[in-house]
N, C-alpha and C. Protein backbone atom coordinates (compact mmCIF):
# COMPACT_ATOMS: atom_id res chain seq x y z
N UNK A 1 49.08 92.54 147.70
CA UNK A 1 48.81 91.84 148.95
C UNK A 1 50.09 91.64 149.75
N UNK A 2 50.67 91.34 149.22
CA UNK A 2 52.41 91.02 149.92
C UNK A 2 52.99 91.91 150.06
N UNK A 3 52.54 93.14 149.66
CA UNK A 3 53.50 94.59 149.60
C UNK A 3 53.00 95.16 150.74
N UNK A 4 51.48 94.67 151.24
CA UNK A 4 50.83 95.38 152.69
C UNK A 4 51.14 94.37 153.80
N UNK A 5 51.48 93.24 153.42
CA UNK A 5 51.83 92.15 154.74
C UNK A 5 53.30 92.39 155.36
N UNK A 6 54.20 92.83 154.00
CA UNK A 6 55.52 93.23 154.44
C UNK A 6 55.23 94.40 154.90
N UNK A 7 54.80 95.70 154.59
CA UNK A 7 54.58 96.87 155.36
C UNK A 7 53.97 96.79 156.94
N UNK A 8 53.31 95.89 156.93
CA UNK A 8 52.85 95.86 158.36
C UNK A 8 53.98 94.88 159.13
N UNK A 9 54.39 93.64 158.62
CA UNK A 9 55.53 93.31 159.46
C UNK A 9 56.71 94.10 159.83
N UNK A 10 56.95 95.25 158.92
CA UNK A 10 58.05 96.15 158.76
C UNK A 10 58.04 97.19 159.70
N UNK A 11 56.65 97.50 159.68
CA UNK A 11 56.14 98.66 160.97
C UNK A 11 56.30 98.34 162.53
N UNK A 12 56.14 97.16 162.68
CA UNK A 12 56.36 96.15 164.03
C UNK A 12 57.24 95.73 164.29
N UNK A 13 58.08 94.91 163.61
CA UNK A 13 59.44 94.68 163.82
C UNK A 13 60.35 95.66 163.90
N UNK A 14 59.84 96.80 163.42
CA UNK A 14 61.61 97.78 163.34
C UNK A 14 61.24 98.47 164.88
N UNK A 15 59.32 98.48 165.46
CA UNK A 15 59.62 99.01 167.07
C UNK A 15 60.07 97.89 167.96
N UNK A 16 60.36 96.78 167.52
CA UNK A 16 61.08 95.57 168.66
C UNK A 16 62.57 95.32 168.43
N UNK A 17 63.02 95.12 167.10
CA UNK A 17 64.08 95.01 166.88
C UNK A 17 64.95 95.22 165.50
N UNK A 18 65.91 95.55 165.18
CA UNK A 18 66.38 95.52 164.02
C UNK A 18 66.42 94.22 163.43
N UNK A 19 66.27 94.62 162.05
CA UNK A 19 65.80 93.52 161.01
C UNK A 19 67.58 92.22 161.25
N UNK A 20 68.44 93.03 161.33
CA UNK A 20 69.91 92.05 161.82
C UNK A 20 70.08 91.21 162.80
N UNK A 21 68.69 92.13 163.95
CA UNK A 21 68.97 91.14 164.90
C UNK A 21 67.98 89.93 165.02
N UNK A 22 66.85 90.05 164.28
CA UNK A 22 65.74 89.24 163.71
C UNK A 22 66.65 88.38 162.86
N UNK A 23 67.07 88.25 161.64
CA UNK A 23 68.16 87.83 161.05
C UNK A 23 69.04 86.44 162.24
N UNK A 24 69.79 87.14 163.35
CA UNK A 24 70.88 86.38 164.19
C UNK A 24 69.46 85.60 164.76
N UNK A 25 68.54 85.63 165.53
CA UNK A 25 67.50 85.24 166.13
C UNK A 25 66.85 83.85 165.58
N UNK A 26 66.79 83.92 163.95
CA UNK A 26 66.18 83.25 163.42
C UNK A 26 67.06 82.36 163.32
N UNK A 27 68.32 82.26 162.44
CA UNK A 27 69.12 81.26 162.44
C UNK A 27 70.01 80.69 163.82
N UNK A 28 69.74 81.20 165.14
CA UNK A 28 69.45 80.93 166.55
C UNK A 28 68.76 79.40 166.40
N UNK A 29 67.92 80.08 166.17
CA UNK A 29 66.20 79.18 166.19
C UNK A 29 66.92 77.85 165.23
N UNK A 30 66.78 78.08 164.03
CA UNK A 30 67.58 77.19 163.58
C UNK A 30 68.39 76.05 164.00
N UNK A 31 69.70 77.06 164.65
CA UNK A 31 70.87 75.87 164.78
C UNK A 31 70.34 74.94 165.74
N UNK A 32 69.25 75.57 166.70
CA UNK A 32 68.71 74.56 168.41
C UNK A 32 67.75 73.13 167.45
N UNK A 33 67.29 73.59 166.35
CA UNK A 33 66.36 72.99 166.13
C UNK A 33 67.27 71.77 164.70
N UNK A 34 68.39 72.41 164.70
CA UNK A 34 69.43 71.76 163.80
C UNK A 34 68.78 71.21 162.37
N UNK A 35 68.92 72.84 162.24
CA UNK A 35 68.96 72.81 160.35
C UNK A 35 69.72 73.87 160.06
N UNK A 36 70.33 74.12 160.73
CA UNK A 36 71.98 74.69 160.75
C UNK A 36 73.21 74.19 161.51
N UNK A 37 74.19 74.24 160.65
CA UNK A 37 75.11 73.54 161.86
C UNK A 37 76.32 74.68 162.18
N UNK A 38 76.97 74.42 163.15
CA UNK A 38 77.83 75.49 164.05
C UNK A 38 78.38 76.30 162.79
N UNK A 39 79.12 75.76 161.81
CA UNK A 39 80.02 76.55 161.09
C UNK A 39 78.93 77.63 160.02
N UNK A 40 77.97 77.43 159.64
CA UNK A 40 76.92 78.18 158.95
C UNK A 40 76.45 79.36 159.78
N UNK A 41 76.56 78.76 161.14
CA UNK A 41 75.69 80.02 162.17
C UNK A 41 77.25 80.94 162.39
N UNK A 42 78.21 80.44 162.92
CA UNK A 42 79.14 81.58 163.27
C UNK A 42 79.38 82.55 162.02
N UNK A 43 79.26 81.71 160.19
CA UNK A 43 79.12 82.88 159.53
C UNK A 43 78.16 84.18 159.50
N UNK A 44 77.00 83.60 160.10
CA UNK A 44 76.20 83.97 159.82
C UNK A 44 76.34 85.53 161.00
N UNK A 45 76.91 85.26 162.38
CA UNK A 45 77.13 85.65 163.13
C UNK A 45 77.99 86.84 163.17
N UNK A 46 79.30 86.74 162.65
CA UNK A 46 80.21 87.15 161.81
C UNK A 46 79.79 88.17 160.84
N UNK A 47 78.57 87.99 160.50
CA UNK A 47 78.44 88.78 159.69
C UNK A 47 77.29 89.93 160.14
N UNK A 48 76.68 89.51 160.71
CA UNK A 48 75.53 90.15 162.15
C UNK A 48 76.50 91.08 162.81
N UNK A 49 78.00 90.79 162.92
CA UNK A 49 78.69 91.98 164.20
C UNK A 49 79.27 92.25 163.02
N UNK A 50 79.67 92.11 161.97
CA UNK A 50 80.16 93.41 161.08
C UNK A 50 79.39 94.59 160.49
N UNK A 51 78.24 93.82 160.03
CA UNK A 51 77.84 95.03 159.62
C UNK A 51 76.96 96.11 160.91
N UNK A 52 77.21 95.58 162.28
CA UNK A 52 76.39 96.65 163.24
C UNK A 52 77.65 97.38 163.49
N UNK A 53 79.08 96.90 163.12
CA UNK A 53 80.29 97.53 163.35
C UNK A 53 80.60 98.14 162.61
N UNK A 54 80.18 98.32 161.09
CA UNK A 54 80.09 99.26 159.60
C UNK A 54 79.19 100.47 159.69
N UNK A 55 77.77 100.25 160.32
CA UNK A 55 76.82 101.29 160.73
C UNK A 55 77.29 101.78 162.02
N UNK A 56 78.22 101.35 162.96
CA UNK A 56 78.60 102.45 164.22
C UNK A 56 79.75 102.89 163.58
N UNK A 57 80.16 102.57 163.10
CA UNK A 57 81.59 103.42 162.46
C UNK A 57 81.02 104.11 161.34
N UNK A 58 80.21 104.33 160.49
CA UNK A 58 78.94 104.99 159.59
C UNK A 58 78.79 106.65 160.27
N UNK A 59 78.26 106.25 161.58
CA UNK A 59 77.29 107.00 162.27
C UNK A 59 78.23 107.77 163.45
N UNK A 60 79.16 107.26 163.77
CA UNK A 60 80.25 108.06 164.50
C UNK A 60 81.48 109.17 162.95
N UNK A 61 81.18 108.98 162.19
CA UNK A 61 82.16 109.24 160.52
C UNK A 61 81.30 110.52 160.31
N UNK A 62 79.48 110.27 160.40
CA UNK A 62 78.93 111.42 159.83
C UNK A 62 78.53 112.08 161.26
N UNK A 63 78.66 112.03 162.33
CA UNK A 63 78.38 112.92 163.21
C UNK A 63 79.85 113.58 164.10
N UNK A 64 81.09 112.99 163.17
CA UNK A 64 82.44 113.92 163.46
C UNK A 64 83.07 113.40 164.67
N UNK A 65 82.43 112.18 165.34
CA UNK A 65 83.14 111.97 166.37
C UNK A 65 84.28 110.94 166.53
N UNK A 66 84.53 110.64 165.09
CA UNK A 66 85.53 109.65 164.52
C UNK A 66 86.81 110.50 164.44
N UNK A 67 86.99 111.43 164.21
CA UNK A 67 87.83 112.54 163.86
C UNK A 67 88.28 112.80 165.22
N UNK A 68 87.63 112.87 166.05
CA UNK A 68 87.87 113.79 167.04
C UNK A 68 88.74 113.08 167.95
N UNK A 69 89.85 113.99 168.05
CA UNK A 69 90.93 113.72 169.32
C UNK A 69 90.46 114.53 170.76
N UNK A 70 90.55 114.01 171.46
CA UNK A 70 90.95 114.33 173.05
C UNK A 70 92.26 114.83 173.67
């Protein structure tokens, strides 16, 4: 049952947004509603722009354009 509720949330969410930015969104939601406080969210944040900065440096590495001089 939970393996078809996650498949269907999984199918929908990945055409609106990445699961990272769902992730930053939620603990958003959170800090306004304060059950997070500033220093929990900027980790949290922090860690939301590294790893979209690990997958563009990923994806520029395997398509050669990291290499490439001008």
């Amino acid at each position: 049952m939970m393996a078809r509720i996650k498949a269907f949330v999984d199918k929908y969410v990945e055409r609106f947004m990445s699961r990272k930015l769902l992730v930053w969104v939620a603990t958003t939601v959170l800090l306004v509603v304060d059950k997070l406080d500033g220093e929990q969210w900027v980790a949290i944040a922090l860690i939301y722009i590294g790893t979209q900065g690990a997958a563009d440096i990923a994806t520029a590495w395997k398509s050669g354009q990291l290499l490439k001089k001008d």
